[in-house]
PDB file of N, CA and C in Angstrom:
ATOM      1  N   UNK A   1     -14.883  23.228  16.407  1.00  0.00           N
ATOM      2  CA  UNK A   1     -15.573  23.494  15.156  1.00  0.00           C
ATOM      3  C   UNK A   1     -14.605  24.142  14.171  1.00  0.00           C
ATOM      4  N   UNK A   2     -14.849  23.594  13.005  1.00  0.00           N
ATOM      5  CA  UNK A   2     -13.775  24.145  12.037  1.00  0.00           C
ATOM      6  C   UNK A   2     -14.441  25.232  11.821  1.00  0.00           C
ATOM      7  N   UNK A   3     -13.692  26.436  11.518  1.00  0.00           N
ATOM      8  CA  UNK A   3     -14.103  27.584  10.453  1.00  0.00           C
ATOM      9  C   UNK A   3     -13.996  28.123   9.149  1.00  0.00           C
ATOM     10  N   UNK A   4     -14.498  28.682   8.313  1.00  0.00           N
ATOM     11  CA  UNK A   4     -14.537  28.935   7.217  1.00  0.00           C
ATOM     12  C   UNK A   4     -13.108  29.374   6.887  1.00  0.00           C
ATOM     13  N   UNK A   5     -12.478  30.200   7.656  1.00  0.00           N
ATOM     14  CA  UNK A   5     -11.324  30.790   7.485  1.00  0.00           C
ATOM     15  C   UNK A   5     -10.333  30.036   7.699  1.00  0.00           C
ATOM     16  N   UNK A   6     -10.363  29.035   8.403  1.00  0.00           N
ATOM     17  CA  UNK A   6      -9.055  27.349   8.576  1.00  0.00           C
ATOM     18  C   UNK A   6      -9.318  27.241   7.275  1.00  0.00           C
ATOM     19  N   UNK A   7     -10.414  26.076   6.686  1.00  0.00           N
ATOM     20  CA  UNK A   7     -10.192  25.553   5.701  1.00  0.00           C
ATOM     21  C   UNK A   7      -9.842  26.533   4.343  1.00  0.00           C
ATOM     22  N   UNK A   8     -10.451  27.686   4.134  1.00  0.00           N
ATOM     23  CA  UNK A   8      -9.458  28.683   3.260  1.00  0.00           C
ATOM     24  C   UNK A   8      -8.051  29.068   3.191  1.00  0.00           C
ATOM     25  N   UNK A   9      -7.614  28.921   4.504  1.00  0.00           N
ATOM     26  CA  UNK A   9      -6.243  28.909   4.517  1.00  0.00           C
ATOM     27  C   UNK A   9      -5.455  27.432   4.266  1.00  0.00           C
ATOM     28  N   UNK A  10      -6.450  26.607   4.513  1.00  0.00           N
ATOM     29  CA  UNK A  10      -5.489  24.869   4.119  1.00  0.00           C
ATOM     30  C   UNK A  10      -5.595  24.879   2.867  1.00  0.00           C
ATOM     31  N   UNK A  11      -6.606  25.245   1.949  1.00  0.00           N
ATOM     32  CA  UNK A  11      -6.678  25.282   0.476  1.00  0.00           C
ATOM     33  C   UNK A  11      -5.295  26.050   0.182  1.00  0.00           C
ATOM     34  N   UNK A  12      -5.530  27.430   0.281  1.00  0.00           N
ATOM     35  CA  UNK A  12      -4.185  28.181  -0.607  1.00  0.00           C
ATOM     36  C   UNK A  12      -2.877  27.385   0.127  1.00  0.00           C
ATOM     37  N   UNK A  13      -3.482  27.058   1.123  1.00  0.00           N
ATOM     38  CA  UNK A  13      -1.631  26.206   1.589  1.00  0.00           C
ATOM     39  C   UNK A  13      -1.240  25.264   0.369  1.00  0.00           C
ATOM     40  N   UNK A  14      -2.325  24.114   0.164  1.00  0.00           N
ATOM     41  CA  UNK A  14      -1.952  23.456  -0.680  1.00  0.00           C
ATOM     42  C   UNK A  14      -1.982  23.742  -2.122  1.00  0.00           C
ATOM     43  N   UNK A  15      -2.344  24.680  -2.330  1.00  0.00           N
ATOM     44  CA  UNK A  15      -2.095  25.208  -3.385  1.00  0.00           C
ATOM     45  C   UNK A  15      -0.755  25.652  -3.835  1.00  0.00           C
ATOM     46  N   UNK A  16      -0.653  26.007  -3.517  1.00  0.00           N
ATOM     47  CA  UNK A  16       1.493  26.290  -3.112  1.00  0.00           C
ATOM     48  C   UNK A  16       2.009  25.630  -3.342  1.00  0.00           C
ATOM     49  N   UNK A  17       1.771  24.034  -2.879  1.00  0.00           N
ATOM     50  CA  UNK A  17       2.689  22.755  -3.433  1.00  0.00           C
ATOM     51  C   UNK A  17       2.422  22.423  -4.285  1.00  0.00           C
ATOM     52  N   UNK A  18       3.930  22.159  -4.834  1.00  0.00           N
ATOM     53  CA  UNK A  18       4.537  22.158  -6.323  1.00  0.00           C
ATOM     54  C   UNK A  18       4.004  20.289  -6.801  1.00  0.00           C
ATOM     55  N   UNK A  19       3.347  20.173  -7.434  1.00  0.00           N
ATOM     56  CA  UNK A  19       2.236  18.992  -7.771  1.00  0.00           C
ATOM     57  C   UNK A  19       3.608  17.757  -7.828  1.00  0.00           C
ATOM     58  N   UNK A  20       4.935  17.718  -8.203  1.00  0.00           N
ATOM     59  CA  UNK A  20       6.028  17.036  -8.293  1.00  0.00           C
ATOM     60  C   UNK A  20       6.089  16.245  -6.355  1.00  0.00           C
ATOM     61  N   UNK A  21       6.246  16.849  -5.804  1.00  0.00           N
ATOM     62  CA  UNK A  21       5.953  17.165  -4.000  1.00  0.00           C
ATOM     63  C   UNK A  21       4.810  16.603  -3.884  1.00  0.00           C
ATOM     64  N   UNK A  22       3.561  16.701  -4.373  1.00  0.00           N
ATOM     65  CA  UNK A  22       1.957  15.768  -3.907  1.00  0.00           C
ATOM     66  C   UNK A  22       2.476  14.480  -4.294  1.00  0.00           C
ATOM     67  N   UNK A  23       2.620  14.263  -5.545  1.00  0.00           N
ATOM     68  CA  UNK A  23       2.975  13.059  -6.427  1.00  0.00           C
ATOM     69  C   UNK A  23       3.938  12.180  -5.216  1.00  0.00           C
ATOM     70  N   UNK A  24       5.154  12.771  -4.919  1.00  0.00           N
ATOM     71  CA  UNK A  24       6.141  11.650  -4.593  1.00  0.00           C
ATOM     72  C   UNK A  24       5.569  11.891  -2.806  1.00  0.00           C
ATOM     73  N   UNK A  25       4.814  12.886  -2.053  1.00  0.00           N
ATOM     74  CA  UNK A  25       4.369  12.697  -0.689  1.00  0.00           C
ATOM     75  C   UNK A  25       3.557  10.890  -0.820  1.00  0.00           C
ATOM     76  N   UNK A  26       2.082  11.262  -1.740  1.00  0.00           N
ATOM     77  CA  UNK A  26       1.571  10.107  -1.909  1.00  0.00           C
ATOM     78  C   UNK A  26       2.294   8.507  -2.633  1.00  0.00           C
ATOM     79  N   UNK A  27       3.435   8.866  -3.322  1.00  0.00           N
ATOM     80  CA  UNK A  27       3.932   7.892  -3.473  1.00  0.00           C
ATOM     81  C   UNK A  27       4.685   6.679  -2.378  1.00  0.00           C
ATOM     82  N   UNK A  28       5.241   8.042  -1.489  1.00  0.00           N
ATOM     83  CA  UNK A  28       6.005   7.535  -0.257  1.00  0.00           C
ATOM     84  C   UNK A  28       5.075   6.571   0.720  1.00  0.00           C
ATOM     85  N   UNK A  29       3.451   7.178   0.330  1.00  0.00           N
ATOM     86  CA  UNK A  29       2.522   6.391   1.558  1.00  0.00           C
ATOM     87  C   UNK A  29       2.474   5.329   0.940  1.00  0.00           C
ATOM     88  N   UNK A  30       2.049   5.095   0.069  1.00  0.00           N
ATOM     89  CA  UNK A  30       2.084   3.793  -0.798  1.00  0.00           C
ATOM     90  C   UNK A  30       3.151   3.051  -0.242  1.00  0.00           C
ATOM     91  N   UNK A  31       4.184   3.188  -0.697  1.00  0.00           N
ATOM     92  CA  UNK A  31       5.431   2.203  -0.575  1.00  0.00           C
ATOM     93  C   UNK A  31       5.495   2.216   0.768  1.00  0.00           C
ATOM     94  N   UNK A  32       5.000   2.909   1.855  1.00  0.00           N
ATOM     95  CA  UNK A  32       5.475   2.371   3.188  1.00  0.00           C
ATOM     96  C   UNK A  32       4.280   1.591   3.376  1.00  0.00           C
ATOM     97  N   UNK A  33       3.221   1.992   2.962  1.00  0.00           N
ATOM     98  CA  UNK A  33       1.779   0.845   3.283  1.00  0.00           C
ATOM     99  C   UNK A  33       2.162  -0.312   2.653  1.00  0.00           C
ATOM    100  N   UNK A  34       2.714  -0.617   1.667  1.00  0.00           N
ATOM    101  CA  UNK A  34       2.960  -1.908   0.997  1.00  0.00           C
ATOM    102  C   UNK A  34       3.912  -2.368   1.590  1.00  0.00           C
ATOM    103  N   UNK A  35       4.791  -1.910   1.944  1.00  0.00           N
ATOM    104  CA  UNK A  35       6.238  -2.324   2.536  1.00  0.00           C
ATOM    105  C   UNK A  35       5.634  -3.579   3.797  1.00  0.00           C
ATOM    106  N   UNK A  36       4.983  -2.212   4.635  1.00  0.00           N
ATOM    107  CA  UNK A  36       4.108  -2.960   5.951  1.00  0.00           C
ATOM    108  C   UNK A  36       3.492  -4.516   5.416  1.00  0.00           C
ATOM    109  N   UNK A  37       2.422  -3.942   4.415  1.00  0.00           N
ATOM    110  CA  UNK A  37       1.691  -5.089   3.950  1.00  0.00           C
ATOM    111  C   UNK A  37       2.382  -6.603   3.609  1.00  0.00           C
ATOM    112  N   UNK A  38       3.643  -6.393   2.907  1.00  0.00           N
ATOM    113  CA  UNK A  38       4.599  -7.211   2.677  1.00  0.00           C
ATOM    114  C   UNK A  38       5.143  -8.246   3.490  1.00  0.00           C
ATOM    115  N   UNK A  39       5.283  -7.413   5.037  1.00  0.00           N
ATOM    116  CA  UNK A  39       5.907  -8.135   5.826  1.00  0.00           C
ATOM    117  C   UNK A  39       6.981  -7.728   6.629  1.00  0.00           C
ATOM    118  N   UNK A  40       7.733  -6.285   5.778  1.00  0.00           N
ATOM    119  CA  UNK A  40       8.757  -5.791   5.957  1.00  0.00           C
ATOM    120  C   UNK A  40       8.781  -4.814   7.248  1.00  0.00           C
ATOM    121  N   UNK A  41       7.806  -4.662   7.767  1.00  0.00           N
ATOM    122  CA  UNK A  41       7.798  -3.498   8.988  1.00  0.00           C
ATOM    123  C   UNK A  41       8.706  -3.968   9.931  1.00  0.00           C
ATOM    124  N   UNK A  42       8.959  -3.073  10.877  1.00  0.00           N
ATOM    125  CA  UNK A  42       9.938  -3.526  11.561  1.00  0.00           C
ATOM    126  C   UNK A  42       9.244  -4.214  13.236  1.00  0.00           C
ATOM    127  N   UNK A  43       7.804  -4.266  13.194  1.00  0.00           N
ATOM    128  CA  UNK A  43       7.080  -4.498  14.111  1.00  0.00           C
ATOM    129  C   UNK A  43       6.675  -6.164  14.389  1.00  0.00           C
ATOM    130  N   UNK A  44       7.043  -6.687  13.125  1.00  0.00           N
ATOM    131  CA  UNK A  44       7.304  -8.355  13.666  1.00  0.00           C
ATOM    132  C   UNK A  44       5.327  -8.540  12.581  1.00  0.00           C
ATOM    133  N   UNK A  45       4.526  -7.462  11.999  1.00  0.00           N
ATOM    134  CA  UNK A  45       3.324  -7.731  11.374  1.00  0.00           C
ATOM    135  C   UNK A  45       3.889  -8.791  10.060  1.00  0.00           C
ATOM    136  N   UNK A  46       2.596  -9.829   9.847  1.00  0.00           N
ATOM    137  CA  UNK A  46       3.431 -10.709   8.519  1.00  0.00           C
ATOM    138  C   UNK A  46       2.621 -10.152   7.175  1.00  0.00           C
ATOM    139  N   UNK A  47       1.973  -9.201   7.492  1.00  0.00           N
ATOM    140  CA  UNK A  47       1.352  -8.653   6.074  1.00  0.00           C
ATOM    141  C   UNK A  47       0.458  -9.361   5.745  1.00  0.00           C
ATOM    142  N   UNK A  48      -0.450  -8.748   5.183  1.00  0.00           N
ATOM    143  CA  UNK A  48      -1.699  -9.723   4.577  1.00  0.00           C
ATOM    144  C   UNK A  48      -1.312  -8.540   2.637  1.00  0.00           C
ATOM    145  N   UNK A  49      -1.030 -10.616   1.554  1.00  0.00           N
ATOM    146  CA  UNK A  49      -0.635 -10.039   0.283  1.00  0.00           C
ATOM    147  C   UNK A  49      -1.399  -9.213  -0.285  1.00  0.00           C
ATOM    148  N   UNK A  50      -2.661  -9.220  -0.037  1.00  0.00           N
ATOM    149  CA  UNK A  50      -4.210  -8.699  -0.978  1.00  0.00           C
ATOM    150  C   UNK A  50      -3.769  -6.980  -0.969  1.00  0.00           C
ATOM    151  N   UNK A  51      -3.635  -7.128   0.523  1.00  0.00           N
ATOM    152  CA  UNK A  51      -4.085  -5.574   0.516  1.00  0.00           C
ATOM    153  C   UNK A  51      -2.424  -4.943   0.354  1.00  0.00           C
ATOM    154  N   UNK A  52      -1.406  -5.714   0.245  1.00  0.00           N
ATOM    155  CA  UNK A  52       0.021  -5.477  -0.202  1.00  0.00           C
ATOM    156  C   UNK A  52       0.047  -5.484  -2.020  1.00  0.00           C
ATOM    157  N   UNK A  53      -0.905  -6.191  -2.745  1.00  0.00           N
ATOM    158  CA  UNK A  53      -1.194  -6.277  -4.308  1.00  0.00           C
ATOM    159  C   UNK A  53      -1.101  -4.594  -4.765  1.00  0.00           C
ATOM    160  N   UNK A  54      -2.872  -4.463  -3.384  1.00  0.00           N
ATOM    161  CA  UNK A  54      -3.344  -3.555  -4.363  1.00  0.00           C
ATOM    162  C   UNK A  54      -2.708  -2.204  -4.213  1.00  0.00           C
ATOM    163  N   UNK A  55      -2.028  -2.159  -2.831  1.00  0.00           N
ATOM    164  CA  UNK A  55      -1.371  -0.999  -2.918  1.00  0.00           C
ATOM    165  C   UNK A  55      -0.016  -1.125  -4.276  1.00  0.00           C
ATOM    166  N   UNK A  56       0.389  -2.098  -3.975  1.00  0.00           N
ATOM    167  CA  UNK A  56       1.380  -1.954  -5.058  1.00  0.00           C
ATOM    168  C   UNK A  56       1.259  -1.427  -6.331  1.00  0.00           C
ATOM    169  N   UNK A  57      -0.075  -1.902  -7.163  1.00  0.00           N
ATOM    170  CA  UNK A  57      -0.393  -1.637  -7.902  1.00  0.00           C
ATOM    171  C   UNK A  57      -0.656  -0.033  -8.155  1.00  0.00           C
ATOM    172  N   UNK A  58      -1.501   0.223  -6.958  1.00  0.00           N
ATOM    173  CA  UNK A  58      -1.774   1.619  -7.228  1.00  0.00           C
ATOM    174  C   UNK A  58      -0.351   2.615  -7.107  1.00  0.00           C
ATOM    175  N   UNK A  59       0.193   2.328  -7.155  1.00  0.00           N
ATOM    176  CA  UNK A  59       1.658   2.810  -7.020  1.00  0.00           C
ATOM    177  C   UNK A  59       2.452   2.486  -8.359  1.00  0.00           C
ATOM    178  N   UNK A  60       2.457   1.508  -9.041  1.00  0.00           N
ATOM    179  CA  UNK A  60       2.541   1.390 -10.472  1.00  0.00           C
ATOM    180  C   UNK A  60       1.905   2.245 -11.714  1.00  0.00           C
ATOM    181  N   UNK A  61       0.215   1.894 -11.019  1.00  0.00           N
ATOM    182  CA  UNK A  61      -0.288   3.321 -11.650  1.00  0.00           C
ATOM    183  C   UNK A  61       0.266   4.759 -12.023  1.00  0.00           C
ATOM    184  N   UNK A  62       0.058   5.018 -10.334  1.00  0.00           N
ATOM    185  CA  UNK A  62       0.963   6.570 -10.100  1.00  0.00           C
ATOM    186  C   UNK A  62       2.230   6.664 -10.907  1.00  0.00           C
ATOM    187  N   UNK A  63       2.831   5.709 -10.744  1.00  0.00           N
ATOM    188  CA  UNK A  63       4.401   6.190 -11.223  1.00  0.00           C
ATOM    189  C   UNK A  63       4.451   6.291 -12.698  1.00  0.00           C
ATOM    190  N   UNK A  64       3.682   5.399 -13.097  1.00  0.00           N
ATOM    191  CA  UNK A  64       3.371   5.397 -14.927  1.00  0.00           C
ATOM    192  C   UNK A  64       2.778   6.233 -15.466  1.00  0.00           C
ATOM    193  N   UNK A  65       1.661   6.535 -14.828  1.00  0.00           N
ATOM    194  CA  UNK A  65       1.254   8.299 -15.027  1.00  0.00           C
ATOM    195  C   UNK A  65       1.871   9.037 -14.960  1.00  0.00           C
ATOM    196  N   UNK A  66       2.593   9.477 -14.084  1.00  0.00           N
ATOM    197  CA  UNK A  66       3.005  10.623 -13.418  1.00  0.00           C
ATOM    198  C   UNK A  66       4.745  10.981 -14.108  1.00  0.00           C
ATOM    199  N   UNK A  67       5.704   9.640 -14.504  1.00  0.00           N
ATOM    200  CA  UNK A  67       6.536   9.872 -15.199  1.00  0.00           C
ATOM    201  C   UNK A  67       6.714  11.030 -15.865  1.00  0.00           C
ATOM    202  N   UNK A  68       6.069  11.153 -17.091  1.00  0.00           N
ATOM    203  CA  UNK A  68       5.903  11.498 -17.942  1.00  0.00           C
ATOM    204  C   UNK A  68       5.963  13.488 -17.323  1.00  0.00           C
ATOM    205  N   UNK A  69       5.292  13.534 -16.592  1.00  0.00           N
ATOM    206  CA  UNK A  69       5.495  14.967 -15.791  1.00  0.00           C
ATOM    207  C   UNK A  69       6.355  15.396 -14.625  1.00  0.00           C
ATOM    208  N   UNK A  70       6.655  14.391 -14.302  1.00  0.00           N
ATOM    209  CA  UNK A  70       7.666  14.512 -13.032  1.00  0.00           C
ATOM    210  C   UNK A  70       9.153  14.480 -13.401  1.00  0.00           C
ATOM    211  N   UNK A  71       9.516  14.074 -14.765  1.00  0.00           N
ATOM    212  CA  UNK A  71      10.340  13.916 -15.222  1.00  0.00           C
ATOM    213  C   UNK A  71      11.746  12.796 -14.576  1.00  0.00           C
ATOM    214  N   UNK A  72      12.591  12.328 -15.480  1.00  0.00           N
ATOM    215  CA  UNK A  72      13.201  10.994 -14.968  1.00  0.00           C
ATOM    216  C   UNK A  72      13.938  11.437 -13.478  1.00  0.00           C
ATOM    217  N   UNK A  73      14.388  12.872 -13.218  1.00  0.00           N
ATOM    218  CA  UNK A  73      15.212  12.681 -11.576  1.00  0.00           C
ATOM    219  C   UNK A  73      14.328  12.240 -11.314  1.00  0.00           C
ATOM    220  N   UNK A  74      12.873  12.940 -10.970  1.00  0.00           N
ATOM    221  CA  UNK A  74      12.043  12.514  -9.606  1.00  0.00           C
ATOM    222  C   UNK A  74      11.491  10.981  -9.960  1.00  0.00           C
ATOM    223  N   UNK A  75      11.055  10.459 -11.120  1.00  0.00           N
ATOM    224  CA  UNK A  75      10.519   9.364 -11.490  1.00  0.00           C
ATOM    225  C   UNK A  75      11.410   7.859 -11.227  1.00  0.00           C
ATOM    226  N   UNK A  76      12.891   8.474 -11.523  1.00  0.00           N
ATOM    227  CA  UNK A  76      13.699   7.230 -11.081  1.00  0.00           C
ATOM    228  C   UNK A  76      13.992   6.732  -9.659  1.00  0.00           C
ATOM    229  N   UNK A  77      13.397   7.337  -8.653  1.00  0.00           N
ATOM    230  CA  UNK A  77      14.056   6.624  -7.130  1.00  0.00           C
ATOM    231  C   UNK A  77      12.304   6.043  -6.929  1.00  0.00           C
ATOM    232  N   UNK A  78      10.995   6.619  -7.484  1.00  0.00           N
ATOM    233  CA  UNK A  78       9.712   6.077  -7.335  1.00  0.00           C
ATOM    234  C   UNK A  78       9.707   4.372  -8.105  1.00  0.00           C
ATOM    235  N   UNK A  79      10.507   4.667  -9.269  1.00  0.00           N
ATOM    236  CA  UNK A  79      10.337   3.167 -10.453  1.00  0.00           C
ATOM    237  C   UNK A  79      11.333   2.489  -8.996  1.00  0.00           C
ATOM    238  N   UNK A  80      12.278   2.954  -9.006  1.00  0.00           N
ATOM    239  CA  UNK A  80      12.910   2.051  -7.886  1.00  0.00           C
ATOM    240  C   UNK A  80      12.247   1.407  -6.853  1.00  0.00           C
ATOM    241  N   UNK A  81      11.673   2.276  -6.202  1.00  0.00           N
ATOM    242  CA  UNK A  81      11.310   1.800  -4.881  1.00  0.00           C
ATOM    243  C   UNK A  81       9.748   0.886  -5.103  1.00  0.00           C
ATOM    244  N   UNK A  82       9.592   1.064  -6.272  1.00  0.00           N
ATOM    245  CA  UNK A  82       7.749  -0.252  -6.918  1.00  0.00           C
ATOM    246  C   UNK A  82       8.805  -1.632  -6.794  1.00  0.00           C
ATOM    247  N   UNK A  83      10.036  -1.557  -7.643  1.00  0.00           N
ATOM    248  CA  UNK A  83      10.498  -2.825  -8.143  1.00  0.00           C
ATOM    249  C   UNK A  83      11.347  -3.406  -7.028  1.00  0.00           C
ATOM    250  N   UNK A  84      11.556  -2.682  -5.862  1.00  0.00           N
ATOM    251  CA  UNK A  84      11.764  -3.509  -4.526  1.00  0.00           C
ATOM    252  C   UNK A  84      10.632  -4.187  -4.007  1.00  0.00           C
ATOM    253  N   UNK A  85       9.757  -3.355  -4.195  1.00  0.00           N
ATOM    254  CA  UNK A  85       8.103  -3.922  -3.461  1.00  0.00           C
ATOM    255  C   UNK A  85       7.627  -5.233  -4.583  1.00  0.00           C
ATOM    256  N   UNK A  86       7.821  -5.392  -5.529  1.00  0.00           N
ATOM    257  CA  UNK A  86       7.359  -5.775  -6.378  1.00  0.00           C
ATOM    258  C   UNK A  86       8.175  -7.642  -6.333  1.00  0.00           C
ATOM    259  N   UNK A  87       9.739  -7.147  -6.276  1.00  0.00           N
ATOM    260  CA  UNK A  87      10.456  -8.231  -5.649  1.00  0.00           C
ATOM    261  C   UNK A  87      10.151  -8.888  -4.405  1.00  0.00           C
ATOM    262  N   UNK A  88       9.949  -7.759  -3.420  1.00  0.00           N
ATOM    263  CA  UNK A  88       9.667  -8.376  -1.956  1.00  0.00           C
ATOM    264  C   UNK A  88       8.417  -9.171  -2.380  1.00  0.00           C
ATOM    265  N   UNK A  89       7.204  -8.826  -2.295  1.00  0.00           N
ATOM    266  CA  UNK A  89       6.203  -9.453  -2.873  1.00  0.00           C
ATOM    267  C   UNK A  89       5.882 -10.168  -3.829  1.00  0.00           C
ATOM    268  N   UNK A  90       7.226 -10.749  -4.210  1.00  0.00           N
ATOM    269  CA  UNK A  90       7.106 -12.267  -5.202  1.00  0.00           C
ATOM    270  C   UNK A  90       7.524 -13.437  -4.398  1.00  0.00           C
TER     271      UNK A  90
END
């Protein structure tokens, strides 16, 4: 059973992280879920494109949003790593 006092302490945990760090954690899932989706895993899976689209996309989203606050270091290896996925998946 969870307790009141776990989940108070997972809150201020994440509270702590610096929103630049959420941004590129969730970015990273993206691009490895799409990667997978693609075809590219190293497990021999051939990807199904649909659900390789939409992650992509939502990862285009993110990065186009999020630019703008994350500023170009952190924003340039994320634009990178869409327009590999973006290639693979053409």
């Amino acid at each position: 059973m969870v307790e009141f006092r776990d989940v108070e302490d997972k809150v201020r945990d994440i509270a702590e992280v610096p929103a630049v760090e959420v941004i590129n954690t969730v970015a990273v899932h993206l691009m490895s879920a799409a990667a997978v989706q693609c075809g590219l895993g190293e497990d021999g899976y051939k990807g199904d494109l649909d659900e390789a689209r939409k992650l992509i996309n939502a990862l285009a989203g993110l990065v186009t949003a999020s630019a703008p606050e994350i500023g170009d270091h952190h924003a340039r290896p994320l634009r990178d790593g869409l327009r590999s996925l973006q290639l693979a998946f053409r």
